[in-house]
N, C-alpha and C. Protein backbone atom coordinates (compact mmCIF):
# COMPACT_ATOMS: atom_id res chain seq x y z
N UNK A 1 12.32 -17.87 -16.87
CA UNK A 1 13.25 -16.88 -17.38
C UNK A 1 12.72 -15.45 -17.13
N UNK A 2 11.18 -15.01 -17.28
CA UNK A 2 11.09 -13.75 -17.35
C UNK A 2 10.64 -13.56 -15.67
N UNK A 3 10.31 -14.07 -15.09
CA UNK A 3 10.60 -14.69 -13.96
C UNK A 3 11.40 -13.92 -13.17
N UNK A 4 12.87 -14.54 -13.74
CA UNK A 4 14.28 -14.22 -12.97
C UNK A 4 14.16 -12.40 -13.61
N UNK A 5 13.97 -12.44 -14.55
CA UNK A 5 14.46 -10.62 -15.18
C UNK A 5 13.30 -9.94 -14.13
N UNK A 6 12.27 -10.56 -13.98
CA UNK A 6 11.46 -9.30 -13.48
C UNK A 6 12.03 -9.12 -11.93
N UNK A 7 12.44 -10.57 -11.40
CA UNK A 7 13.37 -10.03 -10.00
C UNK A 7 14.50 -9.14 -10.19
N UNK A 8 14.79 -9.25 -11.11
CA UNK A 8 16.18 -8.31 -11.52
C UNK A 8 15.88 -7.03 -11.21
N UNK A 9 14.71 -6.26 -11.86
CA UNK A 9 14.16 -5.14 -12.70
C UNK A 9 13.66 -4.98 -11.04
N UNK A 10 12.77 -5.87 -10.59
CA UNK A 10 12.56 -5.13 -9.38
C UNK A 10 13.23 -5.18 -7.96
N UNK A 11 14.85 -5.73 -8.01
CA UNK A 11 15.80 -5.78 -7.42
C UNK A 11 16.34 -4.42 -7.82
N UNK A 12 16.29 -3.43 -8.98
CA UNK A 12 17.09 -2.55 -9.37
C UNK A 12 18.24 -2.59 -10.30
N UNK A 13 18.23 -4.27 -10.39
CA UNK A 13 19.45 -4.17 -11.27
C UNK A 13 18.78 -4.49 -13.04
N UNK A 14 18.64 -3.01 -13.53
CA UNK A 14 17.60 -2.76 -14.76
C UNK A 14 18.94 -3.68 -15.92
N UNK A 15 19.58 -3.41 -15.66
CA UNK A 15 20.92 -3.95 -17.00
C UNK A 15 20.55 -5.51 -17.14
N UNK A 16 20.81 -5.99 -15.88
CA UNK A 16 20.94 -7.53 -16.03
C UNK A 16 19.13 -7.85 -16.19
N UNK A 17 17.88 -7.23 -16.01
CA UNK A 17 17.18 -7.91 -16.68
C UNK A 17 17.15 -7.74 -17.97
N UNK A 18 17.42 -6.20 -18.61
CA UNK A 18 17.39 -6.36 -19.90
C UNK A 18 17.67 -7.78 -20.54
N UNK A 19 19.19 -8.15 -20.58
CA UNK A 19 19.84 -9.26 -21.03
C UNK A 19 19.06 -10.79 -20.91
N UNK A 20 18.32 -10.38 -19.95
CA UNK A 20 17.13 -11.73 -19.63
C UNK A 20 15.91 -11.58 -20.68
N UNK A 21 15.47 -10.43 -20.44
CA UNK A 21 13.92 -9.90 -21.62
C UNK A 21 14.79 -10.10 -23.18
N UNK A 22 15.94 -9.58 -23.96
CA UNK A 22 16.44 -9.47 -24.59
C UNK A 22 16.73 -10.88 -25.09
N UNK A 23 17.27 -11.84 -24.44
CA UNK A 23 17.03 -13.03 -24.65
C UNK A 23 16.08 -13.94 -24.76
N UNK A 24 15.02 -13.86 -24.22
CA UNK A 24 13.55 -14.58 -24.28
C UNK A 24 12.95 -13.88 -25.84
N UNK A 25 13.12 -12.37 -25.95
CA UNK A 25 12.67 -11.74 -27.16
C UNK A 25 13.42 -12.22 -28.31
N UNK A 26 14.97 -12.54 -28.49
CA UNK A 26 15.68 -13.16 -29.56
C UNK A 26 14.93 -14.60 -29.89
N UNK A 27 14.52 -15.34 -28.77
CA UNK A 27 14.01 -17.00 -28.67
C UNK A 27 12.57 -16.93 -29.55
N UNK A 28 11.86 -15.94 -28.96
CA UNK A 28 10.54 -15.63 -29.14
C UNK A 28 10.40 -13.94 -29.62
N UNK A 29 10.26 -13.38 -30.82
CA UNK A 29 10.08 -11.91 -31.19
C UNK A 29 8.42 -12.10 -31.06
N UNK A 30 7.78 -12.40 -30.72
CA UNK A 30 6.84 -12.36 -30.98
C UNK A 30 6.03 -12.48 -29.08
N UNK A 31 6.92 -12.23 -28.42
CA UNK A 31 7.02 -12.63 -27.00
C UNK A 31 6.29 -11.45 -26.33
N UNK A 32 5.06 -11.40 -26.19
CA UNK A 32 4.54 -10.10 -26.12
C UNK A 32 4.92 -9.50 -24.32
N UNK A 33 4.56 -10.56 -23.55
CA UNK A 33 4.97 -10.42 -22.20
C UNK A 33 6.59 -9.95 -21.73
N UNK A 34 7.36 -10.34 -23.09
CA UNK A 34 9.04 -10.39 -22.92
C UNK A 34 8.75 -8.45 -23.02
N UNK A 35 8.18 -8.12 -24.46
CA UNK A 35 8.27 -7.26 -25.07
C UNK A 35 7.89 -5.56 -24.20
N UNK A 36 6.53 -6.10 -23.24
CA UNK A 36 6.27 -4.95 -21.99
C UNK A 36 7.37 -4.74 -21.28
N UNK A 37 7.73 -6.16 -20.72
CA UNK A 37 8.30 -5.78 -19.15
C UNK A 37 9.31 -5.31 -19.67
N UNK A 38 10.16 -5.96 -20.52
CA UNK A 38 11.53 -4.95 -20.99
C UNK A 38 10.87 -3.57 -21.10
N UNK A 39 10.01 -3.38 -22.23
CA UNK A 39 9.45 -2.00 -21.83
C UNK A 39 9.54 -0.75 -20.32
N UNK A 40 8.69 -1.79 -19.41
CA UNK A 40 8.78 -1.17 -18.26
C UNK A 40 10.10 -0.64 -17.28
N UNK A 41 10.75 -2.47 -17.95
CA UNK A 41 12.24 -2.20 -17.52
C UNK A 41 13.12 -0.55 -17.69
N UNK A 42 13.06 -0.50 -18.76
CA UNK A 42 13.29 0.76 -19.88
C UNK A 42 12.72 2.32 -19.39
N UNK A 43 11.66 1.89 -18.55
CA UNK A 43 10.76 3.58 -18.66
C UNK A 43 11.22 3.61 -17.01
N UNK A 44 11.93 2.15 -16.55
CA UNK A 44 12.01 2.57 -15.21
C UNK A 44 13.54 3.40 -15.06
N UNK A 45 14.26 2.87 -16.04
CA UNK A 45 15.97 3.86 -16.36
C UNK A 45 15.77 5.05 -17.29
N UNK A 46 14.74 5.56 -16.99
CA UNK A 46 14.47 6.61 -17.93
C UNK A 46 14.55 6.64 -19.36
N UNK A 47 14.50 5.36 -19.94
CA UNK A 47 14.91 5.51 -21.29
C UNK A 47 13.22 5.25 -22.18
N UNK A 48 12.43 6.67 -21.97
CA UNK A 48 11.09 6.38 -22.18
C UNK A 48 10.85 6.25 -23.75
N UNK A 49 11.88 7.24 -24.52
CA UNK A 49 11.59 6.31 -26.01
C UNK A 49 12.14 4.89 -26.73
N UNK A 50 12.87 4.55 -25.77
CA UNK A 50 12.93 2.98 -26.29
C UNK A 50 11.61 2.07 -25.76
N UNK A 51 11.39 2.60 -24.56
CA UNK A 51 10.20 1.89 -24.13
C UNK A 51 8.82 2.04 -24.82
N UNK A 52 8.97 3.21 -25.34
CA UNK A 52 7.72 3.12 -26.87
C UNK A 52 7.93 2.18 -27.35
N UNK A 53 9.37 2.67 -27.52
CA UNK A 53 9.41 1.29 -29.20
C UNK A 53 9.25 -0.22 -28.73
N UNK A 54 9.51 -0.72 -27.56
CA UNK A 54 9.20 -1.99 -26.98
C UNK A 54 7.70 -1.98 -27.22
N UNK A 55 6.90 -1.30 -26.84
CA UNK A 55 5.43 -0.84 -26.35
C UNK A 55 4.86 -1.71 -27.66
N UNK A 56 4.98 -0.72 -28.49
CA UNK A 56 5.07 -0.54 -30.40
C UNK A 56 5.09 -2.06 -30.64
N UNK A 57 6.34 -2.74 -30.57
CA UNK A 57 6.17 -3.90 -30.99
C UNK A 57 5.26 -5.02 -30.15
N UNK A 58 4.84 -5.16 -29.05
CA UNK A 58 4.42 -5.71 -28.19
C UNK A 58 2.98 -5.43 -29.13
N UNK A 59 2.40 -4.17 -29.59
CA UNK A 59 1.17 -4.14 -30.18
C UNK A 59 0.87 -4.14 -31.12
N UNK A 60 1.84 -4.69 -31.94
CA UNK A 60 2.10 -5.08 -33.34
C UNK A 60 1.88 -6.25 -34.09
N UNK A 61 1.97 -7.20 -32.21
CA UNK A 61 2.33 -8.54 -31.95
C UNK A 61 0.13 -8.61 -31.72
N UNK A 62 -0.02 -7.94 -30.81
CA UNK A 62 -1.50 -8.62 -29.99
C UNK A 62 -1.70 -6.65 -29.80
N UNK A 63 -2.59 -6.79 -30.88
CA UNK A 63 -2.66 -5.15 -30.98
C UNK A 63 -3.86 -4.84 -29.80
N UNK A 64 -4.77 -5.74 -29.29
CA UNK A 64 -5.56 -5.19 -27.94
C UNK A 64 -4.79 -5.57 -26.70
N UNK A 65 -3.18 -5.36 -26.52
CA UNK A 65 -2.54 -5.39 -25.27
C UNK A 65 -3.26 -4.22 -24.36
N UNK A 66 -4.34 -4.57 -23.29
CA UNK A 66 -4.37 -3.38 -22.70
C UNK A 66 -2.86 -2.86 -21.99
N UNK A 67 -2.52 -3.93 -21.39
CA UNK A 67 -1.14 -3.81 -20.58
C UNK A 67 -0.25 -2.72 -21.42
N UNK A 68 0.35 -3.22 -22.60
CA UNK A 68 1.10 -2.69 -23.55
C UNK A 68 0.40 -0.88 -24.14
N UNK A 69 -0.92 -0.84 -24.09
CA UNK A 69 -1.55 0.46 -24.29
C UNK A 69 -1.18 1.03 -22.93
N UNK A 70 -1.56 1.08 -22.25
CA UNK A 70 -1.46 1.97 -20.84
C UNK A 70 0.27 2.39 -20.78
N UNK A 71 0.92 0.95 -20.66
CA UNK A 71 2.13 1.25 -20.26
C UNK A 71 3.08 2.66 -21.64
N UNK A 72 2.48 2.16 -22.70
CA UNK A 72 2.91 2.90 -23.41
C UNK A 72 2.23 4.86 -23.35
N UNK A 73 1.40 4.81 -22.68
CA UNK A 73 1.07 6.17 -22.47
C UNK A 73 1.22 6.66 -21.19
N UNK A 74 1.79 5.73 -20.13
CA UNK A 74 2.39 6.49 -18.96
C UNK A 74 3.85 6.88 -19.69
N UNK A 75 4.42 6.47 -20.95
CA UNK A 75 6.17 6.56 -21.36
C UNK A 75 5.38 8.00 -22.16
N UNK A 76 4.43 7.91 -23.09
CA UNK A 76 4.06 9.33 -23.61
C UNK A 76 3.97 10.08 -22.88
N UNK A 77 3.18 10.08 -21.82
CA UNK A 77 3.63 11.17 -20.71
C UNK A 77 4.29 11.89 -20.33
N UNK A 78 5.18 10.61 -19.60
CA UNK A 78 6.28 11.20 -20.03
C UNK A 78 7.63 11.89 -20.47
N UNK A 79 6.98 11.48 -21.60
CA UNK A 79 7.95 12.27 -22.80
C UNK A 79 7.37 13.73 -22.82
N UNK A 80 6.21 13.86 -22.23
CA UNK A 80 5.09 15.02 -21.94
C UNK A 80 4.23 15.30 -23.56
N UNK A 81 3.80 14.06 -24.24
CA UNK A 81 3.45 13.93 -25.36
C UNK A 81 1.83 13.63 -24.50
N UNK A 82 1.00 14.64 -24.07
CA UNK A 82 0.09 13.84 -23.39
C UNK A 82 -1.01 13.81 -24.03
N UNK A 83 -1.65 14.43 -25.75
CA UNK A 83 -2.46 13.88 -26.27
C UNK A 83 -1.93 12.82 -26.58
N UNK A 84 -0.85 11.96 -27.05
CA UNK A 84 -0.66 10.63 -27.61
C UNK A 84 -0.96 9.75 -26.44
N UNK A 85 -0.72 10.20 -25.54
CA UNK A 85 -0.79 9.34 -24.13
C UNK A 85 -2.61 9.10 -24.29
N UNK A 86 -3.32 10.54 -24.16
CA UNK A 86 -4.71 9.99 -23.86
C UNK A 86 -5.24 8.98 -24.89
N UNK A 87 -4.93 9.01 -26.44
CA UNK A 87 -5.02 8.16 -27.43
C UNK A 87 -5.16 6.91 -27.15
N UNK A 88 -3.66 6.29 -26.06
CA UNK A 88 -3.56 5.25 -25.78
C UNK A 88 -4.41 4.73 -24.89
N UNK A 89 -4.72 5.47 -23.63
CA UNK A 89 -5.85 5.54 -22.50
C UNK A 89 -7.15 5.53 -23.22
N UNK A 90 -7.52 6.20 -23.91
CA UNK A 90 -8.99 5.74 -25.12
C UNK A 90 -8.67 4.13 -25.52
N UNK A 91 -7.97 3.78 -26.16
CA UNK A 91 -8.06 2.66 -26.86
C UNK A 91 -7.68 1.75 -25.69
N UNK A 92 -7.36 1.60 -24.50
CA UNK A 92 -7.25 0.82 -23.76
C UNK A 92 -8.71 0.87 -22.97
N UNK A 93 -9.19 2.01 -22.86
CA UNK A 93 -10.37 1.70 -22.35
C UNK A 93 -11.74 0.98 -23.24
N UNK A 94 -11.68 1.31 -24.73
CA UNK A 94 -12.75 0.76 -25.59
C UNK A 94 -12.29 -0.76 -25.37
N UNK A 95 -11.10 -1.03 -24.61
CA UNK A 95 -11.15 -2.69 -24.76
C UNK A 95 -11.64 -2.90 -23.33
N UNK A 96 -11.72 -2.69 -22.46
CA UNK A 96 -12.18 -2.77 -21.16
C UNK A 96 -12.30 -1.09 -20.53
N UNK A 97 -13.65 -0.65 -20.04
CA UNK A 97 -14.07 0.56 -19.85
C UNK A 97 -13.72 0.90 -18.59
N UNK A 98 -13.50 -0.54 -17.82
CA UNK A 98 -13.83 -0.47 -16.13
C UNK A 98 -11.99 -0.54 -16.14
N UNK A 99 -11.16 -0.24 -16.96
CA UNK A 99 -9.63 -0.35 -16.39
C UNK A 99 -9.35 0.94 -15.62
N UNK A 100 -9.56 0.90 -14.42
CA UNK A 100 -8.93 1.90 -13.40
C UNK A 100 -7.79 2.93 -13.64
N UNK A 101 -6.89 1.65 -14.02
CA UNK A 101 -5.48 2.31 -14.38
C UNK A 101 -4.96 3.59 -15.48
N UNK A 102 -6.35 3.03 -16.72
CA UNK A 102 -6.19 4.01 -17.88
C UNK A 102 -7.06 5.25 -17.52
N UNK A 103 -7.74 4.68 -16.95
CA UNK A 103 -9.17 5.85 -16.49
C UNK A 103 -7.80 6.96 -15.71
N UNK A 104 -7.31 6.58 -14.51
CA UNK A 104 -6.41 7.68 -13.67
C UNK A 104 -5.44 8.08 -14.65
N UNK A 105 -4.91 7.39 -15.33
CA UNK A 105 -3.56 7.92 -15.85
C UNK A 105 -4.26 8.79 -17.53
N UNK A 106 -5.16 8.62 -17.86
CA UNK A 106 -5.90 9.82 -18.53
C UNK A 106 -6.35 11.22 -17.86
N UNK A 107 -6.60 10.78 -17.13
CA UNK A 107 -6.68 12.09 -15.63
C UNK A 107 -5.55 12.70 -15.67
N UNK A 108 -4.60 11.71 -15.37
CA UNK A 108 -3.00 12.59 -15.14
C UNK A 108 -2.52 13.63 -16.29
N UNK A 109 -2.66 13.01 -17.51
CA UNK A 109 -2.31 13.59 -18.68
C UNK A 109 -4.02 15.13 -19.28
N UNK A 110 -4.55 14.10 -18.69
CA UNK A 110 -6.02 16.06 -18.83
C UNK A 110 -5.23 17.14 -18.26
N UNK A 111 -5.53 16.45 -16.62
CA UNK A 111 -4.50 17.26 -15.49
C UNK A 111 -3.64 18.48 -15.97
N UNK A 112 -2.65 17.55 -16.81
CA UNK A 112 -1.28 18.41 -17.19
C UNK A 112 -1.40 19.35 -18.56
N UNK A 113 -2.72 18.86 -19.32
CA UNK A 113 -3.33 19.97 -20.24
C UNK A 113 -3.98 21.30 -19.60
N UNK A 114 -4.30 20.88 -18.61
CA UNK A 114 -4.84 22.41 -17.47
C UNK A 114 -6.32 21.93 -17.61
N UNK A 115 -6.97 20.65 -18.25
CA UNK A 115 -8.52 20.46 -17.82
C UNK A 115 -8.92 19.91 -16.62
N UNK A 116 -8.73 20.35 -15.45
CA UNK A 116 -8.64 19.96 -14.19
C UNK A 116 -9.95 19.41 -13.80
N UNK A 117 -10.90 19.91 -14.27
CA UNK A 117 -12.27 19.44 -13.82
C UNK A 117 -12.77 18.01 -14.53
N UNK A 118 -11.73 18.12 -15.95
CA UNK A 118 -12.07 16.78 -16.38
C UNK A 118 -11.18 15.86 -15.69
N UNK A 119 -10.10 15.84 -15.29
CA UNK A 119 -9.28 15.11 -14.72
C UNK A 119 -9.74 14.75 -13.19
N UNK A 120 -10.59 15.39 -12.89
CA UNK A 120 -10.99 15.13 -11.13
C UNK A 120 -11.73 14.12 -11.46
N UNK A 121 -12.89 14.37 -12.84
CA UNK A 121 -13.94 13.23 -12.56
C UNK A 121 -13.01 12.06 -13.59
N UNK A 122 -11.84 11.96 -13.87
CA UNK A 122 -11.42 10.98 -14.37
C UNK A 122 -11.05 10.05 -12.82
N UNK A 123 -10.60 11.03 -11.87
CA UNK A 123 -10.03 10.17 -10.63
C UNK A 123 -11.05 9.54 -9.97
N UNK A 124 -12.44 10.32 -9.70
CA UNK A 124 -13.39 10.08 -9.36
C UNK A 124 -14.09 8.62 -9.75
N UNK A 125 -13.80 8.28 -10.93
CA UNK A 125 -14.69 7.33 -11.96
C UNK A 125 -13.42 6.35 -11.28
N UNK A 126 -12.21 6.43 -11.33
CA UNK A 126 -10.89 5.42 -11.13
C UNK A 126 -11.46 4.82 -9.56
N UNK A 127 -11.83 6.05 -8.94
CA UNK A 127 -11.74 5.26 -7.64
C UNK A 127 -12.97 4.61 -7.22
N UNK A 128 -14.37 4.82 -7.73
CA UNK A 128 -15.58 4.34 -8.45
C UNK A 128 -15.43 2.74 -8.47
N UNK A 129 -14.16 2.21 -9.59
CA UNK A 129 -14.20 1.33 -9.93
C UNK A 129 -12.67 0.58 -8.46
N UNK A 130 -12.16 1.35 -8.08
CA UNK A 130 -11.04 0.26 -7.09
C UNK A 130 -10.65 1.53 -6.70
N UNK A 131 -12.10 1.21 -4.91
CA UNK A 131 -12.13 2.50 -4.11
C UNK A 131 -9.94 2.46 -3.43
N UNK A 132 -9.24 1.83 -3.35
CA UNK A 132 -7.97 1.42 -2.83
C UNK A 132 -7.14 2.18 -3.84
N UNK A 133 -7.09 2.34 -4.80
CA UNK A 133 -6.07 2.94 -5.72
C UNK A 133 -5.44 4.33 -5.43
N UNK A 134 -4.50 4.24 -5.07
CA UNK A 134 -4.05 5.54 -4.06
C UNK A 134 -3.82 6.09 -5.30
N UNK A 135 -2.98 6.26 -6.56
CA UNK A 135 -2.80 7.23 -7.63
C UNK A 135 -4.39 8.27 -7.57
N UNK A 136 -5.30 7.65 -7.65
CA UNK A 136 -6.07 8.38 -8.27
C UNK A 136 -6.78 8.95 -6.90
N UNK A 137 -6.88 8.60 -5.61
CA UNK A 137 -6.97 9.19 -4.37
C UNK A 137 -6.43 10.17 -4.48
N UNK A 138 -5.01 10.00 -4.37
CA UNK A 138 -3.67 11.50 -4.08
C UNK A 138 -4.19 12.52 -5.09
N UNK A 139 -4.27 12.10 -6.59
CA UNK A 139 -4.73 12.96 -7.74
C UNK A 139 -5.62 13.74 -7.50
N UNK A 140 -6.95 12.87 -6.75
CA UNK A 140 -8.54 13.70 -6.80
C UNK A 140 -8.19 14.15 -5.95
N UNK A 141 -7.52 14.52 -4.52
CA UNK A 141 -7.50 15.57 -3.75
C UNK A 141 -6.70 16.31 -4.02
N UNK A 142 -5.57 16.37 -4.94
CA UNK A 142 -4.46 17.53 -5.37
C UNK A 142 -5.65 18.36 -6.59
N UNK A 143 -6.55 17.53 -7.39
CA UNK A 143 -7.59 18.24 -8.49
C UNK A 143 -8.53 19.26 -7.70
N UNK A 144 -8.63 18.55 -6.45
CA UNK A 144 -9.87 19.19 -5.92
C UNK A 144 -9.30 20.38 -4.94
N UNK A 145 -8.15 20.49 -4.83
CA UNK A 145 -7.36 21.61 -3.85
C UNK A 145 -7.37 22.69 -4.66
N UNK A 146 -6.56 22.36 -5.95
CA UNK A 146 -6.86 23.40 -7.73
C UNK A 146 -7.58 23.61 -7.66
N UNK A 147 -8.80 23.23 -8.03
CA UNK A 147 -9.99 23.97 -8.39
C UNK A 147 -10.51 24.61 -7.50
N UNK A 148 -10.26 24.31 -5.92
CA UNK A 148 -11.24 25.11 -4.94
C UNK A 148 -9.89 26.23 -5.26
N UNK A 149 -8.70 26.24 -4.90
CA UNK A 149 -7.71 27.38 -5.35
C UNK A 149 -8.29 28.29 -6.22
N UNK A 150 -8.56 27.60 -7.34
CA UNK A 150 -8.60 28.78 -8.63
C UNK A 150 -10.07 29.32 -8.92
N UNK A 151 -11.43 28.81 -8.19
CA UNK A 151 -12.54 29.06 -7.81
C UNK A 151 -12.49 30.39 -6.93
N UNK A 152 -11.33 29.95 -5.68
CA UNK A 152 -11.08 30.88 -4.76
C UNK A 152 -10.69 32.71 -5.04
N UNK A 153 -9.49 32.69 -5.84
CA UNK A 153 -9.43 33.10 -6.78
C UNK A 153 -9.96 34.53 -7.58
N UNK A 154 -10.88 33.18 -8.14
CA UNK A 154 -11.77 34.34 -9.45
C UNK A 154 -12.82 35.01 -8.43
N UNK A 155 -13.27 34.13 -6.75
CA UNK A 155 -14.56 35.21 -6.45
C UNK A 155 -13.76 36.18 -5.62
N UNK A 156 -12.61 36.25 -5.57
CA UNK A 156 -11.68 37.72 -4.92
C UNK A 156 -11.75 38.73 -5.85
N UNK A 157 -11.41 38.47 -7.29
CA UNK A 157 -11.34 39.31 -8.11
C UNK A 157 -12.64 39.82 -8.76
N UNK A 158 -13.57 38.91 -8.25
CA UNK A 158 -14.79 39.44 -8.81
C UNK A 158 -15.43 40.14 -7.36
């Protein structure tokens, strides 16, 4: 069943998996796998605060979902809520340190606070652990273009 919804969801047709996740979640509320992907389903139609609230219950259910932490702080994001986002990226990493995914997408959300130097060595550490991960590739060279930019910069004016 979740199966068929996730072909749905990644066929594009986000409606008809809902009705698939939505149904496995009526069978099973406690369906933590039902409870993400609808999530994801959700943050992929832009509807990023329902996909909290999917998130929410999914970690309500199995409160060390790393899956369910991350995914829920790429939807904080965003919502451009990006300390709640890093919150989630902390607590997904105290459950596994080496998760790539939370490591970059904490980067993303530093990034967009303007701590660029912390966000480079967040990409840095991402690609450290899974040299292939293009997010955090593209990131560390857009971090590292900024900072030589704004380095550039301050020694004109000085």
């Amino acid at each position: 069943m979740l199966a068929a919804a996730y072909e749905l969801a990644e066929d594009g047709r986000y409606q008809d998996a809902i009705k698939i996740y939505n149904s496995a979640i009526k069978q099973d509320p406690q369906n933590v796998s039902a409870l993400i992907d609808k999530g994801v389903t959700l943050q992929n139609m832009g509807r990023l605060k329902s996909a909290v609230k999917c998130y929410d219950k999914a970690l309500a259910v199995h409160s060390d979902s790393i899956d369910a932490l991350v995914n829920k702080g790429s939807a904080l994001h965003g919502l451009e809520q990006y300390n709640d986002a890093i919150v989630c990226y902390d607590m997904a990493l105290k459950l596994d340190k080496r998760c790539a995914m939370a490591i970059a997408y904490k980067g993303l959300s530093l990034g967009e606070l303007g701590q660029i130097s912390d966000a480079l060595k967040h990409f840095k550490k991402a690609l450290s652990i899974d040299k292939e991960y293009d997010l955090a590739q593209i990131s560390k060279e857009m971090a590292q273009e900024l900072l030589d930019s704004i380095k550039s910069k301050q020694s004109k004016i000085q």
